[in-house]
Protein backbone atom coordinates (compact mmCIF):
# COMPACT_ATOMS: atom_id res chain seq x y z
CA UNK A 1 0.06 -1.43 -18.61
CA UNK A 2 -0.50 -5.30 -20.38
CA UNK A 3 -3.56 -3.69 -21.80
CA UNK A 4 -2.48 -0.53 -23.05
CA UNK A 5 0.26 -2.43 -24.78
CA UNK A 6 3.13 -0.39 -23.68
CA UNK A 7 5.73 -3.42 -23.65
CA UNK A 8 8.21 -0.84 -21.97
CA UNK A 9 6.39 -0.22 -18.95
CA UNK A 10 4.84 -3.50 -18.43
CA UNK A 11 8.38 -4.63 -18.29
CA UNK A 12 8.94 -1.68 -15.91
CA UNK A 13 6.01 -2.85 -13.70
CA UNK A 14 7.60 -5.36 -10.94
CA UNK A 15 10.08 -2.69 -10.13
CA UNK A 16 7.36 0.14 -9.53
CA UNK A 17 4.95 -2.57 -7.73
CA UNK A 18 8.07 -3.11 -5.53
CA UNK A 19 8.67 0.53 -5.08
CA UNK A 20 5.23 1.19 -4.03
CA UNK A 21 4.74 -1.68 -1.71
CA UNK A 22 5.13 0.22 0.93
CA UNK A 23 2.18 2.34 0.92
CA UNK A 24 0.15 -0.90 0.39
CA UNK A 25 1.17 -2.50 3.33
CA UNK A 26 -0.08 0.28 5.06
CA UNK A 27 -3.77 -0.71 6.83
CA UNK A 28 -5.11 2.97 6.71
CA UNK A 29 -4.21 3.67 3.00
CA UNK A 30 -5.46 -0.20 2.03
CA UNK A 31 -9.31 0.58 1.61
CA UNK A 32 -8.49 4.02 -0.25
CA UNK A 33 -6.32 2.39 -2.38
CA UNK A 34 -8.67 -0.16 -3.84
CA UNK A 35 -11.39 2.27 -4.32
CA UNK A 36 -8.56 4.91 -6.03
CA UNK A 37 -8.32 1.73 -8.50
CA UNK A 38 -11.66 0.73 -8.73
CA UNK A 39 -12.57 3.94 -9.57
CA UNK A 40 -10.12 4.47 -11.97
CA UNK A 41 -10.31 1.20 -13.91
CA UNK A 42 -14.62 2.05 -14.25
CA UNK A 43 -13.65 5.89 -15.79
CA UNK A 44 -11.15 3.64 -18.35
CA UNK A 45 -13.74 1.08 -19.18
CA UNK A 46 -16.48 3.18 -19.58
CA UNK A 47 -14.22 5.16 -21.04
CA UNK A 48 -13.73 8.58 -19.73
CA UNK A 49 -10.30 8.97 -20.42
CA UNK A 50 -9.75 12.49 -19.08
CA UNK A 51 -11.72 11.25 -16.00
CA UNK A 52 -9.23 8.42 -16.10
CA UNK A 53 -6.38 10.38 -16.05
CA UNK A 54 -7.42 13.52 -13.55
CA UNK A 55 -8.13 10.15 -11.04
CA UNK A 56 -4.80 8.48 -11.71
CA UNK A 57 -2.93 11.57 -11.08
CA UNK A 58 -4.43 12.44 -7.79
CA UNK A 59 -3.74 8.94 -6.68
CA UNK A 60 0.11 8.97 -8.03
CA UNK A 61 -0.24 12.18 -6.14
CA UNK A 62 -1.60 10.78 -3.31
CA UNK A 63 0.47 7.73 -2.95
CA UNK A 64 3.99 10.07 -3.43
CA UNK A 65 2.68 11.81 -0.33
CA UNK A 66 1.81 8.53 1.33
CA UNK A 67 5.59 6.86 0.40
CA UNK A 68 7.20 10.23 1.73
CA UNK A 69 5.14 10.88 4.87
CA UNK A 70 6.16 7.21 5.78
CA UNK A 71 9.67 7.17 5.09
CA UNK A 72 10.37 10.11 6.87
CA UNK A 73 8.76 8.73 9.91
CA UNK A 74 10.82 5.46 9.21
CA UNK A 75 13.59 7.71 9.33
CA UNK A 76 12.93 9.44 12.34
CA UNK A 77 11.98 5.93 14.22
CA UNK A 78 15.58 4.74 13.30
CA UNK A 79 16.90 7.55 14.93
CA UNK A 80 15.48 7.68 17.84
CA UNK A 81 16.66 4.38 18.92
CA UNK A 82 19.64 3.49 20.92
CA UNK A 83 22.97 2.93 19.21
CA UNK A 84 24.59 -0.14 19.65
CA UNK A 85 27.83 0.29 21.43
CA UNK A 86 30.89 -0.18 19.06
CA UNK A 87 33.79 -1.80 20.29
């Protein structure tokens, strides 16, 4: 985002890092992830920008899945386990 100069979402950037850290705290997805980036930062570099963007979408794509596969599990988890009596 710094080096596309879009001041806007650089500034945006903490917040979306924070969004999505919980697909990187996630071992499986950890190795996919890095080569998703690696992969697209070469295709920008090199550059093939449509490349570029066809790989970022799939892994915004990918990631989306990731967050919601996750939270619905978290969801499920939370209530499965016992209440704590009120009282």
């Amino acid at each position: 985002m710094d080096s596309a100069g879009n001041r806007a979402r650089a500034h945006s950037r903490p917040e979306v890092s924070e969004k999505l850290r919980i697909t990187r705290s996630q071992a499986p997805r950890i190795d996919p992830i890095h080569a998703e980036h690696g992969a697209i930062l070469l295709a920008i570099a090199e550059p093939r920008c449509e490349e570029a963007q066809q790989l970022l979408r799939t892994h915004i794509e990918t990631s989306k899945a990731e967050v919601r596969k996750i939270t619905l599990h978290m969801l499920h988890s939370a209530r499965q386990r016992p209440q704590p009596v009120q009282g």
